[in-house]
Protein backbone atom coordinates (compact mmCIF):
# COMPACT_ATOMS: atom_id res chain seq x y z
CA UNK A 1 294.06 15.58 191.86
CA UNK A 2 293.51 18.76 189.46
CA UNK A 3 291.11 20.89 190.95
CA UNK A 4 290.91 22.80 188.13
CA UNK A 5 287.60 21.27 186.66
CA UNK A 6 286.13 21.50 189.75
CA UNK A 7 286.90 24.94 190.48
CA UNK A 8 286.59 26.37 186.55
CA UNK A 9 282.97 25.91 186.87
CA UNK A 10 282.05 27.00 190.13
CA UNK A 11 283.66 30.18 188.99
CA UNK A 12 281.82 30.56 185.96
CA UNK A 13 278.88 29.61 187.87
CA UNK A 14 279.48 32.39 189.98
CA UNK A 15 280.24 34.32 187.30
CA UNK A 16 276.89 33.99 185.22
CA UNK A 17 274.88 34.48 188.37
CA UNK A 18 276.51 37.84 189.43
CA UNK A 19 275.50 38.84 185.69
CA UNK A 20 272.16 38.01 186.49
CA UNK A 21 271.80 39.63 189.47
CA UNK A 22 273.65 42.78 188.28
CA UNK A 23 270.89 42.73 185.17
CA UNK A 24 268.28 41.81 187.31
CA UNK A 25 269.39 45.65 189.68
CA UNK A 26 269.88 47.30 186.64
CA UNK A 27 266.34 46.22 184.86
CA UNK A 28 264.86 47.25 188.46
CA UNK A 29 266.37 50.64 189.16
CA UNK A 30 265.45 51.47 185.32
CA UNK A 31 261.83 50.59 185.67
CA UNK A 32 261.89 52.67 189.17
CA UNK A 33 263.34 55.48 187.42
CA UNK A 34 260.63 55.47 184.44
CA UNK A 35 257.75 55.01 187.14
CA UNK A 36 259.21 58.27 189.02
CA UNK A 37 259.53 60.43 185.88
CA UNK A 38 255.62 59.81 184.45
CA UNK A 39 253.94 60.08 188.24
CA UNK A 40 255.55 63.05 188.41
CA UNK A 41 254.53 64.08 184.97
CA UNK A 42 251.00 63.31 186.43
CA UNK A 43 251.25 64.99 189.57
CA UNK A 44 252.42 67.90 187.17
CA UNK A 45 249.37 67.81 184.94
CA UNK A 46 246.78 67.04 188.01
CA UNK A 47 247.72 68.53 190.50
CA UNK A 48 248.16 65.46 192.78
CA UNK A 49 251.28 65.41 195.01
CA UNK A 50 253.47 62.97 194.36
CA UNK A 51 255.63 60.98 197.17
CA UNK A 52 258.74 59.00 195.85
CA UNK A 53 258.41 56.35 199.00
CA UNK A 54 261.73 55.15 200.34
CA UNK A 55 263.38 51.76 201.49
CA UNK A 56 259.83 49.60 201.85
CA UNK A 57 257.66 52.37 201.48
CA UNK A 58 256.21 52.39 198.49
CA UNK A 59 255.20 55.60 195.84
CA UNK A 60 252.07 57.07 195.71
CA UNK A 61 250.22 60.09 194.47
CA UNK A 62 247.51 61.68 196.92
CA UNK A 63 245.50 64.76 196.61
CA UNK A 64 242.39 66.36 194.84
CA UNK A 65 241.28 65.76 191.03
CA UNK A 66 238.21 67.50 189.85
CA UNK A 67 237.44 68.27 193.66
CA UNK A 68 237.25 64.97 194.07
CA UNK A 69 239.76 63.55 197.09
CA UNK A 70 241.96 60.32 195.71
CA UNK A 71 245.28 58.48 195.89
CA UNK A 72 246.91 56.23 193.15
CA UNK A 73 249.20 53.95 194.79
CA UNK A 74 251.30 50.31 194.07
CA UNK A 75 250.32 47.22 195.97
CA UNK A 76 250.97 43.41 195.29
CA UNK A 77 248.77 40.56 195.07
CA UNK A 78 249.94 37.14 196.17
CA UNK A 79 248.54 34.03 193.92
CA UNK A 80 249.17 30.22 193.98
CA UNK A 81 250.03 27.88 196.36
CA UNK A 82 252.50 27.41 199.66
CA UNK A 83 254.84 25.71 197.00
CA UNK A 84 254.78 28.52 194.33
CA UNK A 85 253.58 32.03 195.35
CA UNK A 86 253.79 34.70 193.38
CA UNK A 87 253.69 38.32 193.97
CA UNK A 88 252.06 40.52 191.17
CA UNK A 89 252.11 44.76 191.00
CA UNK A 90 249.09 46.29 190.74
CA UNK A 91 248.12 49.92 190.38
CA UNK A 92 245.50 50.88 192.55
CA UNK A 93 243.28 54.26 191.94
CA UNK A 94 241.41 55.22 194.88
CA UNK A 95 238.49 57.70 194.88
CA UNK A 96 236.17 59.03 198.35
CA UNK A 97 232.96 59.86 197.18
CA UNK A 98 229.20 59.81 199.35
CA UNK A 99 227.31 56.78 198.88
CA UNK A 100 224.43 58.20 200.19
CA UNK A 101 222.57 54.72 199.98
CA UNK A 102 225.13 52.43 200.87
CA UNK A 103 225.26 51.04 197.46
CA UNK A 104 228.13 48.34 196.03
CA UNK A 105 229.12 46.78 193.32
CA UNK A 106 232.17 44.80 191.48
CA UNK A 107 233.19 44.57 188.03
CA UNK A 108 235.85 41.94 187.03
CA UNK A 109 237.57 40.38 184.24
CA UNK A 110 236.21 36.85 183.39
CA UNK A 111 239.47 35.78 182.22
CA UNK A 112 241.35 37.08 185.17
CA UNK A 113 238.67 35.28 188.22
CA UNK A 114 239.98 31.94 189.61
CA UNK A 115 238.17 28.95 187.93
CA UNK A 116 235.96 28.32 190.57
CA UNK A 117 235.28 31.68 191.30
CA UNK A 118 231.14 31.84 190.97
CA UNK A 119 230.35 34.63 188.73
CA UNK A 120 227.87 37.61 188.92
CA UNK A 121 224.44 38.34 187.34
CA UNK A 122 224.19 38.93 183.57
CA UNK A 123 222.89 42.46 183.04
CA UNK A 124 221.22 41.19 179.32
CA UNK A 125 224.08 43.12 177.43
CA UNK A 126 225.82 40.04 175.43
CA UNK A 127 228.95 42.21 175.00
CA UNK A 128 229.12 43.57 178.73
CA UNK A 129 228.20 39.93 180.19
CA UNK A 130 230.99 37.90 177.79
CA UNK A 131 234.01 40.30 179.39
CA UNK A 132 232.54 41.06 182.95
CA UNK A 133 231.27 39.45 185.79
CA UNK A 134 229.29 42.00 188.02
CA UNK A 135 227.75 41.96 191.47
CA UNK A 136 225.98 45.05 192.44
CA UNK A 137 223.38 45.79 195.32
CA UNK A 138 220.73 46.91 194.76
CA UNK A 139 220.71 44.51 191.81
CA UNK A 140 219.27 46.91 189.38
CA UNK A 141 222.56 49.28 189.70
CA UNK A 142 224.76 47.57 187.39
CA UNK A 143 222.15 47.46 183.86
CA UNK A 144 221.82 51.45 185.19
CA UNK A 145 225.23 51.96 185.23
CA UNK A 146 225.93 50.40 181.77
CA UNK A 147 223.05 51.53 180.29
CA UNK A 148 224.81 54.97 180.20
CA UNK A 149 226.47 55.17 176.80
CA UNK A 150 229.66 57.30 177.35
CA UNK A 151 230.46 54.61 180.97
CA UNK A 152 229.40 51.90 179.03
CA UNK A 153 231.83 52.49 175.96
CA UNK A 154 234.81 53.33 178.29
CA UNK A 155 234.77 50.41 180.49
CA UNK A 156 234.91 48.22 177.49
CA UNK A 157 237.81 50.64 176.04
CA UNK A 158 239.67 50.07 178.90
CA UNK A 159 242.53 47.87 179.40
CA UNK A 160 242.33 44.94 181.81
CA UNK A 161 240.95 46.05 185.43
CA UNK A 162 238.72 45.16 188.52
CA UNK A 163 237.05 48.09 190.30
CA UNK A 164 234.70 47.67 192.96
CA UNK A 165 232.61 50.23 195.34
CA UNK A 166 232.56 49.48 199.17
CA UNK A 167 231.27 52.03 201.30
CA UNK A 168 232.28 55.42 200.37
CA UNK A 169 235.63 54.42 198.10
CA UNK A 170 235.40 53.35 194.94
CA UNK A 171 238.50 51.29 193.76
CA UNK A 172 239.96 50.50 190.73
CA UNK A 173 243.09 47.66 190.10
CA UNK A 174 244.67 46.96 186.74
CA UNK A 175 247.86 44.79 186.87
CA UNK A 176 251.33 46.07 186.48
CA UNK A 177 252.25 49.35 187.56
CA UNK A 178 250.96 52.10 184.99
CA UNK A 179 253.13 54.70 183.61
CA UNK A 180 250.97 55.39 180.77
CA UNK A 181 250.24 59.40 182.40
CA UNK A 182 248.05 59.85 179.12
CA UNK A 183 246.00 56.51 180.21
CA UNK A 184 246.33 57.52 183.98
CA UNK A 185 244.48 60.79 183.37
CA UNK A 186 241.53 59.36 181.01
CA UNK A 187 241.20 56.83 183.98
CA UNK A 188 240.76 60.02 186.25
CA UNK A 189 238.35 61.49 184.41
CA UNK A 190 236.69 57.87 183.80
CA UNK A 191 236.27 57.35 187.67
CA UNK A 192 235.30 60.62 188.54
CA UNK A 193 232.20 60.12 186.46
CA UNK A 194 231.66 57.08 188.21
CA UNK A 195 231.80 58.67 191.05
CA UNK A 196 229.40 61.84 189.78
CA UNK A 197 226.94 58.85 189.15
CA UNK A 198 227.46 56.80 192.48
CA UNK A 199 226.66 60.20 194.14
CA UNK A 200 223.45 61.37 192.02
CA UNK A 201 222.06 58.19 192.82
């Protein structure tokens, strides 16, 4: 029996799928590389420190910005079923401010909430209410918060995100991991107004 059409394309089979996993190294270290050149570009221009992470720990930036303490970190979220999970990058902006009234609230993506998911209050603002949904105790909080102009106008600038305040941090997602160090810092500055306005309250 000639084993050579047996063999022929188990080899190439091999072949192609050492290509692939070669590409799928290369694509990897090259996206690692361009994360580690713009969060140190930040850390440059913010005067956060950056740490590179190593084996399974993972990057992050941690320090002061505008006197305010905060850390800007990478972690995944896990959606679909047992059959066919799926892990997702997220870049994660984390601010401590005082909450001197133990006030929360959330602000998420409509398009981005599970379908079920039930959705927050309208705040009467038929541009705010057709991107967000918003929960926010006391209830009054959110049409405050949006009622400023300048907070109002960057939120809806903004690229896709969920932030949400808990306690005393205030924490904003947006998918992938961002090396947009232009976008980074107008985020910093965004959420340290936030956090100027969580604190006057």
């Amino acid at each position: 029996m000639d084993t050579t059409f047996i063999i022929c394309p188990i080899l190439s089979f091999l072949g192609i799928a050492t290509l692939a996993i070669l590409l799928v190294i290369a694509y990897t270290m090259r996206s690692k590389r361009e994360q580690e050149t713009a969060w140190e570009k930040l850390a440059s221009r913010t005067g956060l420190t950056y740490e590179p992470g190593a084996f399974i720990k993972r990057p992050y930036l941690v320090g002061e910005f505008q006197n305010i303490p905060m850390r800007i970190d990478i972690h995944f979220h896990t959606t679909g079923f047992k059959s066919s999970l799926s892990s997702f990058p997220y870049t994660c902006l984390r601010i401590a401010l005082q909450n001197h009234h133990n006030m929360s609230f959330s602000i998420k993506e409509k398009h981005r909430m599970p379908l079920f998911a039930k959705a927050g209050a309208p705040i009467r603002d038929p541009e705010v209410d057709a991107r967000f949904s918003i929960r926010s105790e006391p209830p009054w909080l959110a049409s405050e918060f949006f009622g400023y102009t300048n907070l109002r106008q960057s939120f809806l600038s903004a690229r896709s995100f969920e932030i949400q305040l808990a306690g005393d941090e205030l924490c904003f997602e947006e998918p992938g991991i961002d090396k947009d160090v232009d976008y980074l810092i107008w985020l910093l500055h965004l959420l340290c107004e936030v956090a100027t306005f969580i604190e006057n309250r």
